[in-house]
N, C-alpha and C. Protein backbone atom coordinates (compact mmCIF):
# COMPACT_ATOMS: atom_id res chain seq x y z
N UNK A 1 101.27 109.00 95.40
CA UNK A 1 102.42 108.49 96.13
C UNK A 1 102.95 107.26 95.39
N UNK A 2 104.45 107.38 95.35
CA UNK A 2 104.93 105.88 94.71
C UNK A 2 104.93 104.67 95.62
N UNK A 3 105.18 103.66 95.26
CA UNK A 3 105.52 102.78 96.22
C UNK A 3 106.26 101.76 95.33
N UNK A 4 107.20 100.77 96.56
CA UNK A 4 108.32 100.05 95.90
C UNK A 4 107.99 98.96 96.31
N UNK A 5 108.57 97.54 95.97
CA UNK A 5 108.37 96.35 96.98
C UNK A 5 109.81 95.76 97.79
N UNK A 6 109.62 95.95 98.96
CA UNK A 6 110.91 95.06 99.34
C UNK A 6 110.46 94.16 100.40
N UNK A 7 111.38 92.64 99.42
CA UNK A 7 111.06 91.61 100.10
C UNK A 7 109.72 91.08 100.22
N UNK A 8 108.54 91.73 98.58
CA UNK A 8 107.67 91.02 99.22
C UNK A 8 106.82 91.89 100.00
N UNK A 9 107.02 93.07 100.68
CA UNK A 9 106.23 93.67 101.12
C UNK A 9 106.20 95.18 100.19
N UNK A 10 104.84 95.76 100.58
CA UNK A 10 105.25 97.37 99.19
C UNK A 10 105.27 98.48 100.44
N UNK A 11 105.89 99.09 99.93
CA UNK A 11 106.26 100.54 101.07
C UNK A 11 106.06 101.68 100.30
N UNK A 12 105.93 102.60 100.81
CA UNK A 12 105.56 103.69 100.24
C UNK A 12 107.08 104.15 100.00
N UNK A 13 107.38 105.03 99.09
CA UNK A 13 108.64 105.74 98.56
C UNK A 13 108.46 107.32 99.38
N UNK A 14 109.85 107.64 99.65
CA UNK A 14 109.71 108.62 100.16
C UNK A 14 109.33 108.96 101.67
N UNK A 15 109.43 107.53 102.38
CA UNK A 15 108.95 107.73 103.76
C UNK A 15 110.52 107.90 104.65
N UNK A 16 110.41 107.75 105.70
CA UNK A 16 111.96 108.26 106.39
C UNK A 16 112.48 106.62 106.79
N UNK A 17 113.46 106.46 106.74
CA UNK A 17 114.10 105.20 107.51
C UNK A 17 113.38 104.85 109.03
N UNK A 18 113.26 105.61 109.62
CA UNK A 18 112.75 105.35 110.85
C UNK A 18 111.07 104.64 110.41
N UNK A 19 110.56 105.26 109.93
CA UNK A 19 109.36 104.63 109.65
C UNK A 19 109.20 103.53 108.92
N UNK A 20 110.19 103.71 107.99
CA UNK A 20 110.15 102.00 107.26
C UNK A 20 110.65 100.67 108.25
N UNK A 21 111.53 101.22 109.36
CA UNK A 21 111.87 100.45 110.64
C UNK A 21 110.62 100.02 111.69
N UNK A 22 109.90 100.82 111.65
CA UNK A 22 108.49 101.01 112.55
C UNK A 22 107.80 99.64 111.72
N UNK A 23 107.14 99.82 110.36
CA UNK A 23 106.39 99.12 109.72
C UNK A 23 107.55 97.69 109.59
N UNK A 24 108.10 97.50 109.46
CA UNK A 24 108.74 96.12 109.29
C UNK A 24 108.78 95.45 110.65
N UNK A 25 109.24 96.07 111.64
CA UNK A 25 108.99 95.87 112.79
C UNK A 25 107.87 95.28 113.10
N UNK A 26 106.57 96.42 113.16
CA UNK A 26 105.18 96.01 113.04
C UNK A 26 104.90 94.38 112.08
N UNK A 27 105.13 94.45 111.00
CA UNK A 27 104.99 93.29 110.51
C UNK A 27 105.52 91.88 111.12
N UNK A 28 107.21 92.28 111.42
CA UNK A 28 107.60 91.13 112.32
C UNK A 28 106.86 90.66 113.26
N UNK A 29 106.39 91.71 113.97
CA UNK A 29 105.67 91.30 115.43
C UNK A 29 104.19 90.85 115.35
N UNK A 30 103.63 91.39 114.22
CA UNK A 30 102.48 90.58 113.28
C UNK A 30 102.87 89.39 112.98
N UNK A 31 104.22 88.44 112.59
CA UNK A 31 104.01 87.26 112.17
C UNK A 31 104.46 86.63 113.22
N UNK A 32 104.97 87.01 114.41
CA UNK A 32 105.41 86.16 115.84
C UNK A 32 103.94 85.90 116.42
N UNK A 33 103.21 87.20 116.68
CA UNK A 33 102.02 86.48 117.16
C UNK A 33 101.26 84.76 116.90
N UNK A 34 101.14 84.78 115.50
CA UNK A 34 100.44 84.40 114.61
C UNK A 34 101.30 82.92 114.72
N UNK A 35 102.72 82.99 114.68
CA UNK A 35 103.64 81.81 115.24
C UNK A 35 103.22 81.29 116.33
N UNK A 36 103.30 82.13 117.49
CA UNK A 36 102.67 81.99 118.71
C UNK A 36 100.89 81.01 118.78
N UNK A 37 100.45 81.77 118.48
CA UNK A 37 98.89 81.42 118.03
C UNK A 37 98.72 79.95 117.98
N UNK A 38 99.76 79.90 116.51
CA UNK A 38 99.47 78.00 116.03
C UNK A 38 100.27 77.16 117.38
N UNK A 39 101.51 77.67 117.69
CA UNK A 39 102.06 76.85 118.28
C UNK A 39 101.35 76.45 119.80
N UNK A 40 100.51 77.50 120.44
CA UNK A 40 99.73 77.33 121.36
C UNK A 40 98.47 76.43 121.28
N UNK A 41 98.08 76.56 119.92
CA UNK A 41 96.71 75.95 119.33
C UNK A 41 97.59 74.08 119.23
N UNK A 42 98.81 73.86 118.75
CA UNK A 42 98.96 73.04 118.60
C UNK A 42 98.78 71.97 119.74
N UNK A 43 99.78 72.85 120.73
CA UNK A 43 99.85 72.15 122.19
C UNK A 43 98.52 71.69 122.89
N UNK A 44 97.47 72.77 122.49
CA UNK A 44 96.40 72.26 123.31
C UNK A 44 95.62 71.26 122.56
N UNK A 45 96.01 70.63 121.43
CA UNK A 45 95.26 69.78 121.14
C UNK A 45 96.06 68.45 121.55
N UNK A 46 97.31 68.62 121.87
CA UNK A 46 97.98 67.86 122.44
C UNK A 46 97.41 67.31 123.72
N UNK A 47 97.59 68.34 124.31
CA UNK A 47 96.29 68.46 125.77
C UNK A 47 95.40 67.29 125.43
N UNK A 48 94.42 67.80 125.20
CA UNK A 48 93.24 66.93 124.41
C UNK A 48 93.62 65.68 124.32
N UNK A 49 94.73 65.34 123.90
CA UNK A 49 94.82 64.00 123.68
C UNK A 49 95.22 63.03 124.63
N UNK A 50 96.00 63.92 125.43
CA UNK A 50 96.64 63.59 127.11
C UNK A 50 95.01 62.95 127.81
N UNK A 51 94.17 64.10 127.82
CA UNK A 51 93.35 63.66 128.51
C UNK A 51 92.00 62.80 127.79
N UNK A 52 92.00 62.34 126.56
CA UNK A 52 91.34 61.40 126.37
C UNK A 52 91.86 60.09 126.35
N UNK A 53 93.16 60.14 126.60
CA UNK A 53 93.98 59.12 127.03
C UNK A 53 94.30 58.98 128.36
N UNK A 54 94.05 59.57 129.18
CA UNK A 54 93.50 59.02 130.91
C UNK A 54 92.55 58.96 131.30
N UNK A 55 91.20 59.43 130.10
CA UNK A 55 89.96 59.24 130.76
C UNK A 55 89.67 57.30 130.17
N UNK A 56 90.45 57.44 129.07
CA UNK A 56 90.68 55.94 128.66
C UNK A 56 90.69 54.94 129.64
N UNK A 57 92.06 55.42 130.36
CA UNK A 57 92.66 54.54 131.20
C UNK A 57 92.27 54.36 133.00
N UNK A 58 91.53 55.74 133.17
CA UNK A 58 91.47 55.60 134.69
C UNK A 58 90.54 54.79 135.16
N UNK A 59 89.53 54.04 134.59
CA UNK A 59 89.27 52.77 135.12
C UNK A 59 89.61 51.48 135.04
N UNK A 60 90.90 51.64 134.57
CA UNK A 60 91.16 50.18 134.25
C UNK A 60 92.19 49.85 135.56
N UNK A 61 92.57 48.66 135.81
CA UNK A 61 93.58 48.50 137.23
C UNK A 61 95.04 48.55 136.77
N UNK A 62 95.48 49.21 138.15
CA UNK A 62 97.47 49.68 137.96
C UNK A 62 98.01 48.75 137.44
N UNK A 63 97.86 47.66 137.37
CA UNK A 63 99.17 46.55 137.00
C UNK A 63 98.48 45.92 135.56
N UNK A 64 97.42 46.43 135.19
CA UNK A 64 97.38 45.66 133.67
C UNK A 64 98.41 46.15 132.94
N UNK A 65 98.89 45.81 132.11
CA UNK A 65 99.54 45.93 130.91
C UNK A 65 98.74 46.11 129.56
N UNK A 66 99.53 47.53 129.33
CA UNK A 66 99.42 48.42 128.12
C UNK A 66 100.79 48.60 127.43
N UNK A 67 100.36 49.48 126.23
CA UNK A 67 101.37 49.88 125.24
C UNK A 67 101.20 51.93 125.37
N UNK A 68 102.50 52.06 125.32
CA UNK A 68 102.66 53.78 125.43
C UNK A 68 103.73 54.16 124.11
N UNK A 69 103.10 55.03 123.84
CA UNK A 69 103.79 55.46 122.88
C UNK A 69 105.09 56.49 122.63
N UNK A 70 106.64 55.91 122.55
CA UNK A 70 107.44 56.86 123.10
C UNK A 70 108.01 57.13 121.79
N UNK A 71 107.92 58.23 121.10
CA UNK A 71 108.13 58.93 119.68
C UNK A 71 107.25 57.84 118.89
N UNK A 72 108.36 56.99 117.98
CA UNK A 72 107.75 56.16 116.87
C UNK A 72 107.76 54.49 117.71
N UNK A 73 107.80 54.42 118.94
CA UNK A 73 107.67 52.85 119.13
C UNK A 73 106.90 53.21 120.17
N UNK A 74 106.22 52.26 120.54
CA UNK A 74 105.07 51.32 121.17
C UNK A 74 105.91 50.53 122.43
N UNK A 75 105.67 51.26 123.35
CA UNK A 75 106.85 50.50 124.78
C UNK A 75 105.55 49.86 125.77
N UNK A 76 106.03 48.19 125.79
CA UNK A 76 105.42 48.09 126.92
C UNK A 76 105.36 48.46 128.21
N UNK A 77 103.91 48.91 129.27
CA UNK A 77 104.18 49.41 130.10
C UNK A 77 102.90 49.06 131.12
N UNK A 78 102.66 49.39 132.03
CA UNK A 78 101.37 49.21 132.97
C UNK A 78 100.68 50.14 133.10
N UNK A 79 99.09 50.18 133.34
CA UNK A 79 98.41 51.47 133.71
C UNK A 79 98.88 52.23 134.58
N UNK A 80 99.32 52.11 135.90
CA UNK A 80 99.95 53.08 136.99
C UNK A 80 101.04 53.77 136.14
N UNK A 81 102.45 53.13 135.78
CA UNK A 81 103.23 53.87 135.04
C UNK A 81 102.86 55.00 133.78
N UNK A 82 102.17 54.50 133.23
CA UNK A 82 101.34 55.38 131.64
C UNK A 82 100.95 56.55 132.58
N UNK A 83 99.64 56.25 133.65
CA UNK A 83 99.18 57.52 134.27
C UNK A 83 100.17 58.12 134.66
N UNK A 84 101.63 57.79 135.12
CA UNK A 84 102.41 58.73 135.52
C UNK A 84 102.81 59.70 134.48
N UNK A 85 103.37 58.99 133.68
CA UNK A 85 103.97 59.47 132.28
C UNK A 85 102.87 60.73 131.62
N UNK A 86 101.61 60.20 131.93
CA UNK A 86 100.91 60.85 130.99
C UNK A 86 100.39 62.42 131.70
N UNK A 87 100.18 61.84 132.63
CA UNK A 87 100.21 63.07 133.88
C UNK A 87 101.29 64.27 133.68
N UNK A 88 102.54 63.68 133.99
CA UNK A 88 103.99 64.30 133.55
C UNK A 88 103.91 65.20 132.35
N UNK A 89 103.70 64.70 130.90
CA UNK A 89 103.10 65.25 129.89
C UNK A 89 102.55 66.35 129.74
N UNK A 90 101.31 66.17 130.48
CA UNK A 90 99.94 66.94 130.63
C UNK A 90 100.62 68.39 131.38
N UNK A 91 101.62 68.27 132.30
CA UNK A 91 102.26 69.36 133.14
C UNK A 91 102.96 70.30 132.50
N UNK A 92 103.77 69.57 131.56
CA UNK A 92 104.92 70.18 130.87
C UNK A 92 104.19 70.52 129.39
N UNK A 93 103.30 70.58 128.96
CA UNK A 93 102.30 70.63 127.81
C UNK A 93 101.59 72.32 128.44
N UNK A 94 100.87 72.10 129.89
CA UNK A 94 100.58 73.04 130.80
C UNK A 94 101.23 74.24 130.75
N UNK A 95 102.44 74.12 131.20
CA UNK A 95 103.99 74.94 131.27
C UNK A 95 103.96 75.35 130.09
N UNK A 96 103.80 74.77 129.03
CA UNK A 96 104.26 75.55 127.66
C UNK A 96 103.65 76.17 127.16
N UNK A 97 102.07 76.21 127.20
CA UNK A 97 100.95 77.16 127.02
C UNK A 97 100.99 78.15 127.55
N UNK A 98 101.42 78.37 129.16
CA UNK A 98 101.24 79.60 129.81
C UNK A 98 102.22 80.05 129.40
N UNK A 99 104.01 79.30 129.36
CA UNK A 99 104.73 80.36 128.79
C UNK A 99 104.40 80.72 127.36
N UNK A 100 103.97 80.18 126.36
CA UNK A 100 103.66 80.71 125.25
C UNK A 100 102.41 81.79 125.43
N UNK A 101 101.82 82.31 125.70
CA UNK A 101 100.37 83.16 126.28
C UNK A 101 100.91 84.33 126.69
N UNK A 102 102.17 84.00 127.99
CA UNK A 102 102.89 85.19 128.56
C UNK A 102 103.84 85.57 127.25
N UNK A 103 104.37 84.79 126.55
CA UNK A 103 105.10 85.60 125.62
C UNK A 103 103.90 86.61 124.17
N UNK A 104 103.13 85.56 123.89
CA UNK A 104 101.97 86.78 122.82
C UNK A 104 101.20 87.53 123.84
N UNK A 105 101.48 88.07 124.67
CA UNK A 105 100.69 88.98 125.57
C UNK A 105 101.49 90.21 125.51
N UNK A 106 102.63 89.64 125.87
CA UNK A 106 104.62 90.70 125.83
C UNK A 106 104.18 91.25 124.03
N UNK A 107 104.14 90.30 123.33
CA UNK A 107 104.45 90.56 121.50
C UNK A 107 102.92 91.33 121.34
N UNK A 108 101.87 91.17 121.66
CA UNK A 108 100.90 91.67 121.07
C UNK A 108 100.79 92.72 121.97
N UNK A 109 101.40 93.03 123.10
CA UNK A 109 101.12 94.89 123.72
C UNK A 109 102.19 95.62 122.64
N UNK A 110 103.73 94.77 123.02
CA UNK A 110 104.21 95.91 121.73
C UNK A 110 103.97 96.16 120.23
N UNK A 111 103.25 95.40 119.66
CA UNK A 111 102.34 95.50 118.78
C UNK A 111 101.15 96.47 119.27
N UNK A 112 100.49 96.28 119.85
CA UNK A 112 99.54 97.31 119.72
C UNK A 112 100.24 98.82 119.94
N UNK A 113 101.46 98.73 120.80
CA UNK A 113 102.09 100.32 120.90
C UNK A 113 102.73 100.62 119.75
N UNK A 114 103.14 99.78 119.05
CA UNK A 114 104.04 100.64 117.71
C UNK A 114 102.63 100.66 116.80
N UNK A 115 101.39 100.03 116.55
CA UNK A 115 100.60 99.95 115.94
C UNK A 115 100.16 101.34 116.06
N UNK A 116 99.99 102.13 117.35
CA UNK A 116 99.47 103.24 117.53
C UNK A 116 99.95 104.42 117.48
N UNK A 117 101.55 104.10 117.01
CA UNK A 117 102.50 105.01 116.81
C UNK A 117 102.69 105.34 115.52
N UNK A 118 102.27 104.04 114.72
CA UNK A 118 102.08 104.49 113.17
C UNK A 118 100.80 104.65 113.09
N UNK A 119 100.03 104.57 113.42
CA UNK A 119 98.51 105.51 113.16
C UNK A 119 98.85 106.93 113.56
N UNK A 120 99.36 107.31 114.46
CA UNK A 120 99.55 108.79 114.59
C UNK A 120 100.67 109.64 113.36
N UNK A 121 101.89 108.78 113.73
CA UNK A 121 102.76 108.90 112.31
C UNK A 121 101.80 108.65 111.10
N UNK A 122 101.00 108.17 110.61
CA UNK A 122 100.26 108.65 109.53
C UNK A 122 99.64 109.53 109.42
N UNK A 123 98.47 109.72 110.57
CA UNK A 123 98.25 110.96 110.12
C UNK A 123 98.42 112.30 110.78
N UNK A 124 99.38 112.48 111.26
CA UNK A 124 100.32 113.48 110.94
C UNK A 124 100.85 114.20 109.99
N UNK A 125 100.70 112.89 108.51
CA UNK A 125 101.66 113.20 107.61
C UNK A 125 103.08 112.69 107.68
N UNK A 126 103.36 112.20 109.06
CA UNK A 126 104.89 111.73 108.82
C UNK A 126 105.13 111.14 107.83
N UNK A 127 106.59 111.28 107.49
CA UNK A 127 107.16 110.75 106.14
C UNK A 127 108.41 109.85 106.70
């Protein structure tokens, strides 16, 4: 069998359009997961940091004064406020994991169904 490269990937020559649609497809939905993956992995270390930064703080008293970090500056602020903020964080950090999880759950079933559609289309022989 020949094979060609497009884009980086090699395909077999001689297969039908529909199937070269199947496998690129497949691949796409192979590299969304994998997007998915890090970007979930990222958040929860985010997590992590939320909460070693209130286990920091929850014994200390509401009205001391601290520093919070809002992008690249250092805002003064009080323990009660920070725990709010950081709390807040921790929710919307929450929120973004589950929707990211519900979306590679959606990407990796239709992945596994076109996955199983070109295992049969192979050996079949489809072309």
């Amino acid at each position: 069998m020949n094979y060609y490269n497009t884009g980086g990937k090699t395909v077999a020559k001689g297969i039908s359009p529909q199937l070269e649609d199947k496998i690129k497809r497949y691949q796409s939905l192979q590299q969304q997961m994998s997007s998915l993956q890090q970007q979930i992995q990222a958040v929860k270390l985010e997590q992590l940091d939320i909460d070693k930064a209130l286990k920091e703080i929850e014994d200390l008293p509401d009205d001391e004064e601290c520093y919070r970090s809002i992008g690249r500056l250092l805002v003064k602020s009080n323990i009660k406020e920070t725990k709010v903020k950081l709390g807040e964080q921790k929710d919307l950090y929450n929120t973004r994991v589950k929707l990211a999880e519900k979306s590679y759950e959606k990407i990796k079933k239709q992945f596994e169904d076109l996955e199983n559609e070109l295992k049969a289309a192979l050996e079949s022989g489809e072309k």
